[in-house]
C-alpha atoms as a PDB file:
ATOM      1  CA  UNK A   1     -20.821 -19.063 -61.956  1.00  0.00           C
ATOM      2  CA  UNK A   2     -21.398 -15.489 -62.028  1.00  0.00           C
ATOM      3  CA  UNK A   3     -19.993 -13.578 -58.972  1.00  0.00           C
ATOM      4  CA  UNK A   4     -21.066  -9.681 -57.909  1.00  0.00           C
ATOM      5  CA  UNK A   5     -18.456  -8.248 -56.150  1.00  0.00           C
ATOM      6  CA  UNK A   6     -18.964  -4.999 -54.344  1.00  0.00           C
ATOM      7  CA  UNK A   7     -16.768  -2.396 -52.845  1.00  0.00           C
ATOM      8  CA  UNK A   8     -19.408  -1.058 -50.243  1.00  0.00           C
ATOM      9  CA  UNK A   9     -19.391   2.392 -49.764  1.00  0.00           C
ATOM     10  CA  UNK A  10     -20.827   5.473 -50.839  1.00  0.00           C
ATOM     11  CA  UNK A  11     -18.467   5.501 -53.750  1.00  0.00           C
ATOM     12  CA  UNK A  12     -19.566   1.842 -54.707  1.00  0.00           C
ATOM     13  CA  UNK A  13     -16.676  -0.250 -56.462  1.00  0.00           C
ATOM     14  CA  UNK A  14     -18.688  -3.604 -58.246  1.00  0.00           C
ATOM     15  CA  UNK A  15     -17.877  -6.116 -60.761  1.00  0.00           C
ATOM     16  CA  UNK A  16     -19.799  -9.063 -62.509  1.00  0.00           C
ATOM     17  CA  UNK A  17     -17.084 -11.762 -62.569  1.00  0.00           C
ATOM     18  CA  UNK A  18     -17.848 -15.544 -64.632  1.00  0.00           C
ATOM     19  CA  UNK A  19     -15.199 -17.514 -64.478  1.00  0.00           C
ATOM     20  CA  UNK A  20     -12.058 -15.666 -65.243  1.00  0.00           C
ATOM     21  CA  UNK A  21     -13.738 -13.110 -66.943  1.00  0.00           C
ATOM     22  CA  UNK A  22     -14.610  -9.744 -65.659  1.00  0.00           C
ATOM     23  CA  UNK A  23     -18.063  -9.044 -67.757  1.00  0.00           C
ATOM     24  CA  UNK A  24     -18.193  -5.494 -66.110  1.00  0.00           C
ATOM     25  CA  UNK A  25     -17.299  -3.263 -63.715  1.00  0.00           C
ATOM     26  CA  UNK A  26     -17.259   0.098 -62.591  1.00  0.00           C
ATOM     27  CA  UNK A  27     -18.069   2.466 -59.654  1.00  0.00           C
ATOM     28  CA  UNK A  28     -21.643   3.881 -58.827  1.00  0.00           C
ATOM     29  CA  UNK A  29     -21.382   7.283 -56.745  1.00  0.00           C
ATOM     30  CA  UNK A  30     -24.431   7.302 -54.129  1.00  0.00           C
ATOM     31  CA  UNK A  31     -25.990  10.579 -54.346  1.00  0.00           C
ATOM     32  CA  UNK A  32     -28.947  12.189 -52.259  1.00  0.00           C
ATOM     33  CA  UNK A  33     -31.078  13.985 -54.601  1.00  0.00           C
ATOM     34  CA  UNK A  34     -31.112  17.377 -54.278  1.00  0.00           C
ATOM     35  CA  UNK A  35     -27.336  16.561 -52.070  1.00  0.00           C
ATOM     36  CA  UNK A  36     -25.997  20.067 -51.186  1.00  0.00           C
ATOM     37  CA  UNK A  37     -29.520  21.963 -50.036  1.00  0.00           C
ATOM     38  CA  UNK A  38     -27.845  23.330 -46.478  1.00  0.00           C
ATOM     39  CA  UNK A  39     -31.503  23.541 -45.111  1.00  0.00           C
ATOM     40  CA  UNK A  40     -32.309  19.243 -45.339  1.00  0.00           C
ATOM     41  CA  UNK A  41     -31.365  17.422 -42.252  1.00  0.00           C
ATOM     42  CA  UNK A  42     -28.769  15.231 -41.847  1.00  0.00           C
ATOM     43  CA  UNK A  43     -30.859  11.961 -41.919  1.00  0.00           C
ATOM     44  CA  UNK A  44     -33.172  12.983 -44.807  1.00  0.00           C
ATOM     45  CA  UNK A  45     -29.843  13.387 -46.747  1.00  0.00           C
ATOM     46  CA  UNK A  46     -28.458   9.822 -45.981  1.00  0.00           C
ATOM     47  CA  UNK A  47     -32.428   8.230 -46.310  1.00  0.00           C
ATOM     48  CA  UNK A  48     -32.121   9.801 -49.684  1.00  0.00           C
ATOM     49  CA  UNK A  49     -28.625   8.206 -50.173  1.00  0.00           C
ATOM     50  CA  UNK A  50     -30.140   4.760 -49.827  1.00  0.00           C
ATOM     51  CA  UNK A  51     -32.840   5.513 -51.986  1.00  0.00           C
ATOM     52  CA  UNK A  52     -30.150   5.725 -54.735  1.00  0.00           C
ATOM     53  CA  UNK A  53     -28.735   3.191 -53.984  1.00  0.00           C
ATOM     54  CA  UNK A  54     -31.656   0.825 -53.959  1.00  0.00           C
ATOM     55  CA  UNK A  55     -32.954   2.399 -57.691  1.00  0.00           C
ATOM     56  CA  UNK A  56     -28.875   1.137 -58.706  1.00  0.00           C
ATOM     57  CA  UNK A  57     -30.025  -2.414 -57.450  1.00  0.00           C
ATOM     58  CA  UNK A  58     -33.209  -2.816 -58.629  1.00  0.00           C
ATOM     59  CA  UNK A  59     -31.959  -1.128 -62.320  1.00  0.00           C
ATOM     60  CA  UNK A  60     -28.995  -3.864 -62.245  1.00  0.00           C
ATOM     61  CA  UNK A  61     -31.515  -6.858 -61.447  1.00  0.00           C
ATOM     62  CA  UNK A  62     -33.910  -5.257 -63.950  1.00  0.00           C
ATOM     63  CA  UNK A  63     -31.202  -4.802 -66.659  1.00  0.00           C
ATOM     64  CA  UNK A  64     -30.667  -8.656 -66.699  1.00  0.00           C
ATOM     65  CA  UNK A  65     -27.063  -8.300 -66.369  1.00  0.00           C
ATOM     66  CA  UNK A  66     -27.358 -10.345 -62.954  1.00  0.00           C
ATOM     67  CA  UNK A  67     -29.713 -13.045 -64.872  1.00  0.00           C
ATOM     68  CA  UNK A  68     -27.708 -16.575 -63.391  1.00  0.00           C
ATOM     69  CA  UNK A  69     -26.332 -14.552 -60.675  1.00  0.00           C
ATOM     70  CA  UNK A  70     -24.701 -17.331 -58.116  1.00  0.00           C
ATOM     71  CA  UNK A  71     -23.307 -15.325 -54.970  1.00  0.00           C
ATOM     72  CA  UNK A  72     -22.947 -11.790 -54.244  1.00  0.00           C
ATOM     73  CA  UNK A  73     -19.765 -10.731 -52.071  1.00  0.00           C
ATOM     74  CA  UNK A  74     -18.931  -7.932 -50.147  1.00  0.00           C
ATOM     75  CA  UNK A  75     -15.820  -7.144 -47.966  1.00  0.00           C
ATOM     76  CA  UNK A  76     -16.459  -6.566 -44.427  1.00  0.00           C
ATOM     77  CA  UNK A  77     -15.189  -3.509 -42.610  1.00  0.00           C
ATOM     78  CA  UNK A  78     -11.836  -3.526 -40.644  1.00  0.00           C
ATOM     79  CA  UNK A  79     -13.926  -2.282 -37.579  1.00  0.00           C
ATOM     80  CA  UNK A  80     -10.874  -0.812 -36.148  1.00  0.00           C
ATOM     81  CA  UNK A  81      -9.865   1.247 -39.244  1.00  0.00           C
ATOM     82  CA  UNK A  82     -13.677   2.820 -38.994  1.00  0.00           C
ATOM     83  CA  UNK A  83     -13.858   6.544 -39.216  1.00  0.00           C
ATOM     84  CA  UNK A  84     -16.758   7.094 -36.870  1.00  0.00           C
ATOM     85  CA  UNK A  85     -19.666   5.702 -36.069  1.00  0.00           C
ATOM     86  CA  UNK A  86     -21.666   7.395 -39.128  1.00  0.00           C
ATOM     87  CA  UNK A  87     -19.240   5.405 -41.273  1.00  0.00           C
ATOM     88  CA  UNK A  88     -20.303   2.233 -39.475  1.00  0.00           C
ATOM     89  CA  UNK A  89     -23.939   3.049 -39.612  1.00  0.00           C
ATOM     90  CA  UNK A  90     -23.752   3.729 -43.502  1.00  0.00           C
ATOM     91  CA  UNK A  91     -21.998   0.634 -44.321  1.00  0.00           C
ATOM     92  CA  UNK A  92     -24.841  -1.388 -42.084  1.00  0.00           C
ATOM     93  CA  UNK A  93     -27.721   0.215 -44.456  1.00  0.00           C
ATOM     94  CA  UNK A  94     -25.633  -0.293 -47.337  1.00  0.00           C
ATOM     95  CA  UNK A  95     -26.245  -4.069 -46.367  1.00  0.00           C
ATOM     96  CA  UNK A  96     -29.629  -3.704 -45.345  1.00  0.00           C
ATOM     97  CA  UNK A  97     -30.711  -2.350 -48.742  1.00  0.00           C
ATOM     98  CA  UNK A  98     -28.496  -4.800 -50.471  1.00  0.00           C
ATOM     99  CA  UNK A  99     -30.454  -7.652 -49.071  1.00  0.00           C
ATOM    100  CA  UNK A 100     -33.882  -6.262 -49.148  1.00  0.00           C
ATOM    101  CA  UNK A 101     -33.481  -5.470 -53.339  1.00  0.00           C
ATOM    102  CA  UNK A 102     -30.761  -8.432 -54.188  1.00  0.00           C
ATOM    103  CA  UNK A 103     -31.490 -11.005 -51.210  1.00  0.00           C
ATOM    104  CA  UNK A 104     -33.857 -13.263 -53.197  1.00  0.00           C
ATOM    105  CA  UNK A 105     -31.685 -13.409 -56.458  1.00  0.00           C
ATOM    106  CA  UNK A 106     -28.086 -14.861 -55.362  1.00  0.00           C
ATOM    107  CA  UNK A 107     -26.804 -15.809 -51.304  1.00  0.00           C
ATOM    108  CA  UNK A 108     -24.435 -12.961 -50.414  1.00  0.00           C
ATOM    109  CA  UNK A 109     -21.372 -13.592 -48.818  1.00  0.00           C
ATOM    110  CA  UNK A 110     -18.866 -11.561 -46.811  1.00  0.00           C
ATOM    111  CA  UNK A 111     -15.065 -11.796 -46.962  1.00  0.00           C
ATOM    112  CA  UNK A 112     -12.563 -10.151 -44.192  1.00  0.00           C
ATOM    113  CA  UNK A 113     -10.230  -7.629 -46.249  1.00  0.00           C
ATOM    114  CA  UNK A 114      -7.348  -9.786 -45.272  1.00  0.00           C
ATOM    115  CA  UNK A 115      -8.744 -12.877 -47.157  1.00  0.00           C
ATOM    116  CA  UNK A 116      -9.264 -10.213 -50.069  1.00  0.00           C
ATOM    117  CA  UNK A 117      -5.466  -9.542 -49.949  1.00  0.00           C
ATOM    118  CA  UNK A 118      -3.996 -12.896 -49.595  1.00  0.00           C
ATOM    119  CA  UNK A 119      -6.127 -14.310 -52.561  1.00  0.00           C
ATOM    120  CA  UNK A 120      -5.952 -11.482 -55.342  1.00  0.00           C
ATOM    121  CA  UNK A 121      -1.952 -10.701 -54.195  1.00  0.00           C
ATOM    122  CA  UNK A 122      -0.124 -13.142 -51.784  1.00  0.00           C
ATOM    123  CA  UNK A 123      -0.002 -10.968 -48.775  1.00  0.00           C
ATOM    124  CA  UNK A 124      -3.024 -10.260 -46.387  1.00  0.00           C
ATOM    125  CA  UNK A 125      -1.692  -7.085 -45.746  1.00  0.00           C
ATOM    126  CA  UNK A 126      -1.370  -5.751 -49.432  1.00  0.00           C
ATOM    127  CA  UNK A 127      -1.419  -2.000 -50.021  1.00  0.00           C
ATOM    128  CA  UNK A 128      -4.523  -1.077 -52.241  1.00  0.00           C
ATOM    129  CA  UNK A 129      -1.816  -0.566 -55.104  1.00  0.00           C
ATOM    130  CA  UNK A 130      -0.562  -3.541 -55.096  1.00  0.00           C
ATOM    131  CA  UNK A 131      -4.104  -5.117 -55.135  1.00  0.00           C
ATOM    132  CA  UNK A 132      -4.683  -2.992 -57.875  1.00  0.00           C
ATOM    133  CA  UNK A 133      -1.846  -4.505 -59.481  1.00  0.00           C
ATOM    134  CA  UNK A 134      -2.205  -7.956 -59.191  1.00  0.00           C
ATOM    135  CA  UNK A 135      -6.575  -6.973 -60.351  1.00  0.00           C
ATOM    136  CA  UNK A 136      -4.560  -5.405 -63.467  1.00  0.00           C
ATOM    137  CA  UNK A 137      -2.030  -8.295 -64.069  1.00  0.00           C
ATOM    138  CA  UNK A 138      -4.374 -11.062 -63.932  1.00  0.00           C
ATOM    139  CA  UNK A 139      -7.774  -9.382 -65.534  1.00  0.00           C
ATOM    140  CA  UNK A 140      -5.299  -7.021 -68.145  1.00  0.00           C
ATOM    141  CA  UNK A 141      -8.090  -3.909 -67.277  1.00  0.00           C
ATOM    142  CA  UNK A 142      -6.019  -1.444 -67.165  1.00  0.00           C
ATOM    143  CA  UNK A 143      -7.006   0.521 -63.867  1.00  0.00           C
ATOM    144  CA  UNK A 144      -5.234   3.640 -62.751  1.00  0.00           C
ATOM    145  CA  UNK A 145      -4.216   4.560 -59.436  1.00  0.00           C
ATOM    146  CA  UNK A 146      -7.620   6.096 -58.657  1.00  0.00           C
ATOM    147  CA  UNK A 147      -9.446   3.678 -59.812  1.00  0.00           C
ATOM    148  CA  UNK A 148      -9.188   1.030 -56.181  1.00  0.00           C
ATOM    149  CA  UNK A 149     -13.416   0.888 -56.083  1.00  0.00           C
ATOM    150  CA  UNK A 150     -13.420  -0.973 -58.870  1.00  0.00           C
ATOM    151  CA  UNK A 151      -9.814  -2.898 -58.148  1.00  0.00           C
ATOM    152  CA  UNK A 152     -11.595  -3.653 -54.743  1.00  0.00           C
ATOM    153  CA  UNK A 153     -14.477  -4.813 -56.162  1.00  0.00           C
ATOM    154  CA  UNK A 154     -12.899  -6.984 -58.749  1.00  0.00           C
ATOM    155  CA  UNK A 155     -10.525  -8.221 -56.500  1.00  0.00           C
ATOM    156  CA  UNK A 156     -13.403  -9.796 -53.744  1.00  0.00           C
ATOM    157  CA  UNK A 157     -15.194 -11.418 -56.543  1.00  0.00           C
ATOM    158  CA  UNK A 158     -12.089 -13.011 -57.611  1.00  0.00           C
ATOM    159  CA  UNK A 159     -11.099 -13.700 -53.881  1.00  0.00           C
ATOM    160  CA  UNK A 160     -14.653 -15.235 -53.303  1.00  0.00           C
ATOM    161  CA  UNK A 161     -13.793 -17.218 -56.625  1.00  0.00           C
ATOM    162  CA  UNK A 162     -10.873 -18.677 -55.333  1.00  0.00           C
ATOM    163  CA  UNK A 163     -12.402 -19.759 -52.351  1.00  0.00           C
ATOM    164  CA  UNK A 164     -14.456 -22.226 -54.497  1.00  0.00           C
ATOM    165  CA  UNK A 165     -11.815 -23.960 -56.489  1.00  0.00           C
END
């Protein structure tokens, strides 16, 4: 079965996982268009956000690298670990878009960070390094330090994987 995992946040970790095989994987930076014009208000900014990241979906369903696509997983937020309420409010239309462009083409499925953890390194409380780690030991990719979007998002397919077996 092929798995999306995705790392949601506006520096978007994802990874297209089949069987024990990481196909691809990478990060996608949401942008605003025009990001940095001091006159634009807030909320055009972030609208414009989510317009990006809805052309990423629809050019990843359109690409036909999701063609067979069986679940789509995302991590849910530690709400306590939440920088604001902005932070919560992004993540929620990160999920919203995600199901109005992706919805139709696989079920998506949420796991709790801690479930992440325990399956891709033994301990629910793993330190993003050692996730990255165990991502690198098992998948030999070959991630660096800065490179936890991806290890996240490999790492939840691979979780969600191991939940089926």
């Amino acid at each position: 079965m092929l798995i999306l995992g995705l790392d949601l946040a506006l520096s978007c970790g994802w990874c297209l996982l089949r069987e024990d095989v990481v196909e691809q994987c990478g990060v996608h930076k949401i942008k605003a268009k025009d990001e940095g014009r001091v006159a634009e208000v807030k909320w055009l900014r972030e609208c414009r956000r989510y317009e990006d990241w809805s052309a990423w979906l629809v050019a990843l369903r359109e690409s036909g690298l999701i063609e067979g696509l069986g679940a789509i997983v995302y991590e849910s937020p530690n709400l306590a670990t939440m920088r604001s309420l902005a932070h919560a409010e992004s993540y929620g239309a990160l999920r919203g878009v995600l199901q109005l462009e992706l919805g139709d083409v696989a079920p998506t499925h949420r796991l709790m960070p801690s479930q992440v953890k325990k399956r891709a390194a033994g301990n629910g409380r793993a330190s993003k390094e050692e996730v990255r780690e165990a991502v690198n030991a098992k998948f030999d990719l070959g991630l660096r330090a800065d490179d936890h979007d991806t290890s996240d998002a490999v790492a939840i397919a691979w979780a969600y994987q191991q939940g089926l077996s």
